[in-house]
PDB file of N, CA and C in Angstrom:
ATOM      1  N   UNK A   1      22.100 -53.092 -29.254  1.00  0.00           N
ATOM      2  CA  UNK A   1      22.852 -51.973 -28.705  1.00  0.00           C
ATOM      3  C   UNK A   1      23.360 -51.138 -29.869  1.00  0.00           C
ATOM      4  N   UNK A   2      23.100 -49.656 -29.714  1.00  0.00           N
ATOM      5  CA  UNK A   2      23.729 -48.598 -30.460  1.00  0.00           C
ATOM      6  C   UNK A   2      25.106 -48.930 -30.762  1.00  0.00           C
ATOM      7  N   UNK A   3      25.602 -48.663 -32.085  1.00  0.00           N
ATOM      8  CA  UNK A   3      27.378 -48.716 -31.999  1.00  0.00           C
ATOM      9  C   UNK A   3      27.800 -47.890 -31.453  1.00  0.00           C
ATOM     10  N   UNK A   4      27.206 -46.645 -31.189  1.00  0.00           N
ATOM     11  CA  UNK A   4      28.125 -45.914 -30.521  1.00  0.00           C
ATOM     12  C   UNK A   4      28.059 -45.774 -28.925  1.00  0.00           C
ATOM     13  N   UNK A   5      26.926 -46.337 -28.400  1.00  0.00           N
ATOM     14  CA  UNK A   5      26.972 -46.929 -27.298  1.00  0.00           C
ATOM     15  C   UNK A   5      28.381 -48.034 -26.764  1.00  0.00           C
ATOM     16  N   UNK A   6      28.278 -49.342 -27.521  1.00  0.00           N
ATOM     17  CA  UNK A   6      29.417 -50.071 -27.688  1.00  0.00           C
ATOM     18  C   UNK A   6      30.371 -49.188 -28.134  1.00  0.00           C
ATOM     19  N   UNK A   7      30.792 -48.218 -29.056  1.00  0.00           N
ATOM     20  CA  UNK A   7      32.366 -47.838 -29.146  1.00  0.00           C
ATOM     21  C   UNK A   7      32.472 -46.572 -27.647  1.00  0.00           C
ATOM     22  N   UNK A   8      31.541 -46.387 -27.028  1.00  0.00           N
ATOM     23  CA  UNK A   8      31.703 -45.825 -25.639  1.00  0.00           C
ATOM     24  C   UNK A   8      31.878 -46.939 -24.669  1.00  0.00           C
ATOM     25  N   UNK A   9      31.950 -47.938 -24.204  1.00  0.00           N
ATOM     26  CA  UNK A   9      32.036 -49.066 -23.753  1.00  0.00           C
ATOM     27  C   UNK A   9      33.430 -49.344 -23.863  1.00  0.00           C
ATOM     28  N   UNK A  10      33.623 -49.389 -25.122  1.00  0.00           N
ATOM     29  CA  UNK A  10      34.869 -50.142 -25.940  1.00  0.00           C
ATOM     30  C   UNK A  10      36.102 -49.177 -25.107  1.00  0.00           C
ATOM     31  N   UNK A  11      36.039 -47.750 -25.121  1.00  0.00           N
ATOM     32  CA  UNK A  11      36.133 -47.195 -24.600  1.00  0.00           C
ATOM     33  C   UNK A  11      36.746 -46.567 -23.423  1.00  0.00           C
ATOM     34  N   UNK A  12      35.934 -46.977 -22.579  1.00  0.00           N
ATOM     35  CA  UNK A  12      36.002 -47.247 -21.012  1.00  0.00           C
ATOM     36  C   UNK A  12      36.914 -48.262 -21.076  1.00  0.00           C
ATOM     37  N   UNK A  13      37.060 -49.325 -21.716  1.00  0.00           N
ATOM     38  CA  UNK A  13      38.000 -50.850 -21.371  1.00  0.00           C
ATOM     39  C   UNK A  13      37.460 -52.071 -20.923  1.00  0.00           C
ATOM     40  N   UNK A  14      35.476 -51.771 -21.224  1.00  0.00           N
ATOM     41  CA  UNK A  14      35.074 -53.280 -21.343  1.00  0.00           C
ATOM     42  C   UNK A  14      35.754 -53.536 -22.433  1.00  0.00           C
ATOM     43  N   UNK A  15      35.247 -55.343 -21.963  1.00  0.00           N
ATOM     44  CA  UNK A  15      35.881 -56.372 -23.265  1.00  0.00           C
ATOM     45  C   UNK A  15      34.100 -56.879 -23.529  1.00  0.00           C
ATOM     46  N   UNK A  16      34.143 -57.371 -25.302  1.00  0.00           N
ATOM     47  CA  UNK A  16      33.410 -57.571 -25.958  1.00  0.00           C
ATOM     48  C   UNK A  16      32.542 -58.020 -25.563  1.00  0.00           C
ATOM     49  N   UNK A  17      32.919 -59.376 -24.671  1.00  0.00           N
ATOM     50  CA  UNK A  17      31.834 -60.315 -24.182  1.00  0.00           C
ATOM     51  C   UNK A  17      30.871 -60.038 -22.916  1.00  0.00           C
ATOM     52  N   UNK A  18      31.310 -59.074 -22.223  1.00  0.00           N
ATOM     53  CA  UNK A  18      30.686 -58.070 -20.982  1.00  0.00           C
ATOM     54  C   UNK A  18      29.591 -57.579 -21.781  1.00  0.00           C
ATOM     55  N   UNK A  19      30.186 -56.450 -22.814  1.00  0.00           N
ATOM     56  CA  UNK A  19      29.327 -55.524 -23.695  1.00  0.00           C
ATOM     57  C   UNK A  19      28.371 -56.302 -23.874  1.00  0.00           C
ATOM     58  N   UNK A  20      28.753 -58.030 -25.130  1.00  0.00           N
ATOM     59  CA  UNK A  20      27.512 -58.333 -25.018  1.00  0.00           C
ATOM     60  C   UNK A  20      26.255 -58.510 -24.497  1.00  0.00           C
ATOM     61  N   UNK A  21      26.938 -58.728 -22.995  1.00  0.00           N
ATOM     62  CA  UNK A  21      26.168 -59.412 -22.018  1.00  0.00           C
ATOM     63  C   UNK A  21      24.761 -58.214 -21.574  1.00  0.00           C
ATOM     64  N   UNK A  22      25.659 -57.142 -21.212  1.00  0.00           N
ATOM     65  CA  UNK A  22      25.153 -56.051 -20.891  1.00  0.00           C
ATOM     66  C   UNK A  22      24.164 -55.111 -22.118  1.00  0.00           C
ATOM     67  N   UNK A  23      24.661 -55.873 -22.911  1.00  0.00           N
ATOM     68  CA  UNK A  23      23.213 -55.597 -24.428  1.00  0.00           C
ATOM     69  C   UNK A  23      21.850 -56.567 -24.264  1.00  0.00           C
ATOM     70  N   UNK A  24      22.541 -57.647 -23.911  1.00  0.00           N
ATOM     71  CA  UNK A  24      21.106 -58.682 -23.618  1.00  0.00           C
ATOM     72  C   UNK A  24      20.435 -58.246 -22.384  1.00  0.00           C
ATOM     73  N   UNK A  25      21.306 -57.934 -21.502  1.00  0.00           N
ATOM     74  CA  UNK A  25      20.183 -57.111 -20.458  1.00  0.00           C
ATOM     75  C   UNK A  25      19.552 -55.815 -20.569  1.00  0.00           C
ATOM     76  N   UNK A  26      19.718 -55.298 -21.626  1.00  0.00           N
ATOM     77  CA  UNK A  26      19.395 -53.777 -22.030  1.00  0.00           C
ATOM     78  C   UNK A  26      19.796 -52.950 -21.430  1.00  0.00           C
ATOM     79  N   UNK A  27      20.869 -52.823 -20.868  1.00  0.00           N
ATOM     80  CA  UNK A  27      21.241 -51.989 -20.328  1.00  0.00           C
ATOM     81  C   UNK A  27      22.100 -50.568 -20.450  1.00  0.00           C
ATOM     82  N   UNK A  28      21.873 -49.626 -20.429  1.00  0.00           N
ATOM     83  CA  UNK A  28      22.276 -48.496 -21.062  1.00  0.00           C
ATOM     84  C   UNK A  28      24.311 -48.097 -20.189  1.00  0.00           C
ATOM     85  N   UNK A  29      24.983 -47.076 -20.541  1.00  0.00           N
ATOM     86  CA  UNK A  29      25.734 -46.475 -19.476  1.00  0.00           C
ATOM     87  C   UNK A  29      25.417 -45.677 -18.694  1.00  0.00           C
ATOM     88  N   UNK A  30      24.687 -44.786 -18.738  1.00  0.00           N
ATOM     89  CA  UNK A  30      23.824 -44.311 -17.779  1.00  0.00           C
ATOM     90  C   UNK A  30      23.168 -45.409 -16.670  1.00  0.00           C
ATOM     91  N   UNK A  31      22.800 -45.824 -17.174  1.00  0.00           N
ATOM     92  CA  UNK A  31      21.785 -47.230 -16.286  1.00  0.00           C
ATOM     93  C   UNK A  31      22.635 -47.931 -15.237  1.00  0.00           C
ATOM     94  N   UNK A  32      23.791 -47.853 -16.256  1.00  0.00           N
ATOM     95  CA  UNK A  32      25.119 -48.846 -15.758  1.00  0.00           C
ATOM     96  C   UNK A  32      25.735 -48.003 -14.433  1.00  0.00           C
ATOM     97  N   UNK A  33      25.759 -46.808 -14.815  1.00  0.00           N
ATOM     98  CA  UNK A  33      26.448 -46.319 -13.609  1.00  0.00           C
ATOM     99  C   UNK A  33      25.771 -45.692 -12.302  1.00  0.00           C
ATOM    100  N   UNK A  34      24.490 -45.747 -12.247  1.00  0.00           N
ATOM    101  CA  UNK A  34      23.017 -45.964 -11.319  1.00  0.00           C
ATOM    102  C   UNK A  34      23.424 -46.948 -10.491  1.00  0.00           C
ATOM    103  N   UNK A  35      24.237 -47.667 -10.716  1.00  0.00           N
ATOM    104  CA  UNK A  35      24.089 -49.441 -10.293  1.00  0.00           C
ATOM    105  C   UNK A  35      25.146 -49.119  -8.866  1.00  0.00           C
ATOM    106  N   UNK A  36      24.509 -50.225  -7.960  1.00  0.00           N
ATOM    107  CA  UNK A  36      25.726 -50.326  -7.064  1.00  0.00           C
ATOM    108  C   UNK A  36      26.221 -51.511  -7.313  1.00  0.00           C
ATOM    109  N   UNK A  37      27.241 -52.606  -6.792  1.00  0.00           N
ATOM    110  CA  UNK A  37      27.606 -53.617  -7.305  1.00  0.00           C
ATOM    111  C   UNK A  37      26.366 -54.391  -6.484  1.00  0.00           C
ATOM    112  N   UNK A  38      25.872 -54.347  -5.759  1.00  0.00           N
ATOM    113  CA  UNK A  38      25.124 -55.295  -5.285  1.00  0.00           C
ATOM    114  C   UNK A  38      23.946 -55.615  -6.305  1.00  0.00           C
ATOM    115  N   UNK A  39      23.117 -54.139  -6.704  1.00  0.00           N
ATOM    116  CA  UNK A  39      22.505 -54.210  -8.226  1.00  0.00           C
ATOM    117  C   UNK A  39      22.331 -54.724  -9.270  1.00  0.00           C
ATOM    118  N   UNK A  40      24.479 -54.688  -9.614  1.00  0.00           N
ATOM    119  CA  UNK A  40      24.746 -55.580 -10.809  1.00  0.00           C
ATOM    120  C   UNK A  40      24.624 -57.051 -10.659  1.00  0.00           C
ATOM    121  N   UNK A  41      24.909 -57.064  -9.323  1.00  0.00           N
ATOM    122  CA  UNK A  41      24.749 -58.713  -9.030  1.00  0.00           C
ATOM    123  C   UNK A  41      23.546 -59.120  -8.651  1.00  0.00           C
ATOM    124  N   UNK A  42      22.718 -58.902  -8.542  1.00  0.00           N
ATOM    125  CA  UNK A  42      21.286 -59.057  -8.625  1.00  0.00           C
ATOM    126  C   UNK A  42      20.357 -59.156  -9.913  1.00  0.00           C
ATOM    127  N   UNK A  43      21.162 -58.339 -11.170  1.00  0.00           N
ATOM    128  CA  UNK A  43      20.800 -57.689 -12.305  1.00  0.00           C
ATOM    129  C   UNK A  43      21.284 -59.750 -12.874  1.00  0.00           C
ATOM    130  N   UNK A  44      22.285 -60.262 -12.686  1.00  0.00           N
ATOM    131  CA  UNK A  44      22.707 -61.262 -13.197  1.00  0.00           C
ATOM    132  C   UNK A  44      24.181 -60.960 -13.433  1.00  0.00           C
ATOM    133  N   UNK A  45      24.895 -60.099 -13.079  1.00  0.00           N
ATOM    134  CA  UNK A  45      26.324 -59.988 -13.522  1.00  0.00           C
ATOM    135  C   UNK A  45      27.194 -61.072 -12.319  1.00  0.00           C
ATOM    136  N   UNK A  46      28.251 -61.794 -12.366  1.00  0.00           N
ATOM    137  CA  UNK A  46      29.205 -62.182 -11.809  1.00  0.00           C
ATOM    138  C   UNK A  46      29.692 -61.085 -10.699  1.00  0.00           C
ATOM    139  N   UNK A  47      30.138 -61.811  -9.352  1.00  0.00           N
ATOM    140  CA  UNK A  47      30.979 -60.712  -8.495  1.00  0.00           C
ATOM    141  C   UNK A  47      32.228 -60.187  -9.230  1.00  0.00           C
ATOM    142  N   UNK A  48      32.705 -60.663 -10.088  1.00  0.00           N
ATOM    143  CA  UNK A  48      34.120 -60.075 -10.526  1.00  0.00           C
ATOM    144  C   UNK A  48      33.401 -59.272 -11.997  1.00  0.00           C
ATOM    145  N   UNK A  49      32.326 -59.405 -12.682  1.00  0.00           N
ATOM    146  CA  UNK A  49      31.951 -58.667 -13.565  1.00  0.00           C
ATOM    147  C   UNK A  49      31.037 -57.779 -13.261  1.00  0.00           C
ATOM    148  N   UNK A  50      30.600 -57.514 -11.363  1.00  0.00           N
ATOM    149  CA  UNK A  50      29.971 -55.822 -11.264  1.00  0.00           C
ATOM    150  C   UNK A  50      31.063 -55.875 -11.077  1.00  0.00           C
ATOM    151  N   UNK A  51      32.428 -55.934 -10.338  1.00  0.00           N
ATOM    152  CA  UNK A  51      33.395 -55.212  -9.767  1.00  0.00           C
ATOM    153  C   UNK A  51      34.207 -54.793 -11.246  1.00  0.00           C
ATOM    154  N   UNK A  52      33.902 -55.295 -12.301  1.00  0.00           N
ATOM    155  CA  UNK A  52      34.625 -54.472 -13.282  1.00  0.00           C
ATOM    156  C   UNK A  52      33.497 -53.282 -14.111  1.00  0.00           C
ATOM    157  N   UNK A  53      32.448 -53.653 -13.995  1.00  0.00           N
ATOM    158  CA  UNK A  53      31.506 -52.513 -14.597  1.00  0.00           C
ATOM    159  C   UNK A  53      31.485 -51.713 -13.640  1.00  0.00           C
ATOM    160  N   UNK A  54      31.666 -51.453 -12.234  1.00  0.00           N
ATOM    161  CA  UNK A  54      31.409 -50.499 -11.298  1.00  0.00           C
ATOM    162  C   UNK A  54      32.452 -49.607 -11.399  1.00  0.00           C
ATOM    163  N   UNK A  55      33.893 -50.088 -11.686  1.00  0.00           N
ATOM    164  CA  UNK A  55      34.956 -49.339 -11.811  1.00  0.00           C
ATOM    165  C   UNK A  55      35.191 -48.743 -13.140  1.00  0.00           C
ATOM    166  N   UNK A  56      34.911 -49.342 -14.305  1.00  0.00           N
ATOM    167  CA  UNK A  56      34.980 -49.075 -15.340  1.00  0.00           C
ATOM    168  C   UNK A  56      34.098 -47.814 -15.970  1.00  0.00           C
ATOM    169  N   UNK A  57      32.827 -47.855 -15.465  1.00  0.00           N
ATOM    170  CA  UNK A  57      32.209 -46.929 -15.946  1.00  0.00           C
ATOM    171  C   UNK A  57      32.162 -45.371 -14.235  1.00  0.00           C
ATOM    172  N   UNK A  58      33.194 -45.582 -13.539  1.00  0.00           N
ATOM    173  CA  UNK A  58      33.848 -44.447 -12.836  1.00  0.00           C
ATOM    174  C   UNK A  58      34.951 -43.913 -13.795  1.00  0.00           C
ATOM    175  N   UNK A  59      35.726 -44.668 -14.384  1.00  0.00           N
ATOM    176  CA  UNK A  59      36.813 -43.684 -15.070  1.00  0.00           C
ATOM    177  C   UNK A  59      36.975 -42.617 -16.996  1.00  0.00           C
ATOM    178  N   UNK A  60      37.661 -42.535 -17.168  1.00  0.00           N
ATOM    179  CA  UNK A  60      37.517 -41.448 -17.873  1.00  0.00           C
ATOM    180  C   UNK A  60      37.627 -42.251 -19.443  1.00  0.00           C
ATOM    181  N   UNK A  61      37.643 -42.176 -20.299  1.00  0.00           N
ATOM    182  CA  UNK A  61      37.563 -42.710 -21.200  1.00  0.00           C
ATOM    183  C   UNK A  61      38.593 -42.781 -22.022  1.00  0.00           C
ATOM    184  N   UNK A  62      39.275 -44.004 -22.909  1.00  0.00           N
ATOM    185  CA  UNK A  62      40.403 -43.729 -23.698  1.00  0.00           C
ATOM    186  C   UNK A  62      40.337 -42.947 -25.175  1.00  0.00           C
ATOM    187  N   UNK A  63      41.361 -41.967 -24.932  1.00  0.00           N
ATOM    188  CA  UNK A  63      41.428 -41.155 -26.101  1.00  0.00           C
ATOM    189  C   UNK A  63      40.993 -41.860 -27.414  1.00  0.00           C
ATOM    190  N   UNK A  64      40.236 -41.197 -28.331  1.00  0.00           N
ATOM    191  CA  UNK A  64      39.894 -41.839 -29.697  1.00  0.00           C
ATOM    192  C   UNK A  64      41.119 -42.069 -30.521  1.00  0.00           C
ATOM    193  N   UNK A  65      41.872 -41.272 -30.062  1.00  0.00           N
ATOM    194  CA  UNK A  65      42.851 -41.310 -31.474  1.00  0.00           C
ATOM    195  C   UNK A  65      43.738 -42.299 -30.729  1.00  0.00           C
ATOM    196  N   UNK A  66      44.006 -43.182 -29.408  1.00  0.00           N
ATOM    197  CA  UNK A  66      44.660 -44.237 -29.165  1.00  0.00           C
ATOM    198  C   UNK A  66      43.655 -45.254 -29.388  1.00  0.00           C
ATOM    199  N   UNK A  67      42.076 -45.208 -29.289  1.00  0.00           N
ATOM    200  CA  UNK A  67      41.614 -46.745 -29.636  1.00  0.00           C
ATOM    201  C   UNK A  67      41.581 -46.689 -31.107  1.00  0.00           C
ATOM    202  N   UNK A  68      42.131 -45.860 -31.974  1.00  0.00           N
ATOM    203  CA  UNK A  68      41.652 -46.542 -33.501  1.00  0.00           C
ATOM    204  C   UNK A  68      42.587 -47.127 -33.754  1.00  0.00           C
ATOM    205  N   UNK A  69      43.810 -46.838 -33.135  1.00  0.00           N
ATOM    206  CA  UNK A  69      44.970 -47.486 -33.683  1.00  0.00           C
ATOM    207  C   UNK A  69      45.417 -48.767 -33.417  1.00  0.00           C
TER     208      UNK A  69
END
């Protein structure tokens, strides 16, 4: 996965180990947000890990200058 893919991720308010997960499946954010949760859970994600990628990649992203700090 691109870093700047992951620092868009990072981002949104996944946590690391999602990201990873979602790198081993190749999966893009675009791709990601195509998905319905039934998708993700088909794709191999947990019911409580589409229900956090489904919501997560709906909202807006955290300001850069609050994640560097």
């Amino acid at each position: 996965m691109r870093k700047d893919v992951r620092d868009r991720l990072i981002s949104l308010g996944f946590d690391t180990l999602l990201i990873d997960k979602i790198a081993l499946k190749d999966l893009t954010l675009s791709g990601l947000r195509g998905q319905s949760i039934n998708a993700l859970k088909i794709a191999g994600f947990t019911d409580a890990e589409a229900s956090v990628i489904f919501d997560k990649v709906k909202r807006e992203p955290i300001d850069s200058s609050v994640l560097a700090a």
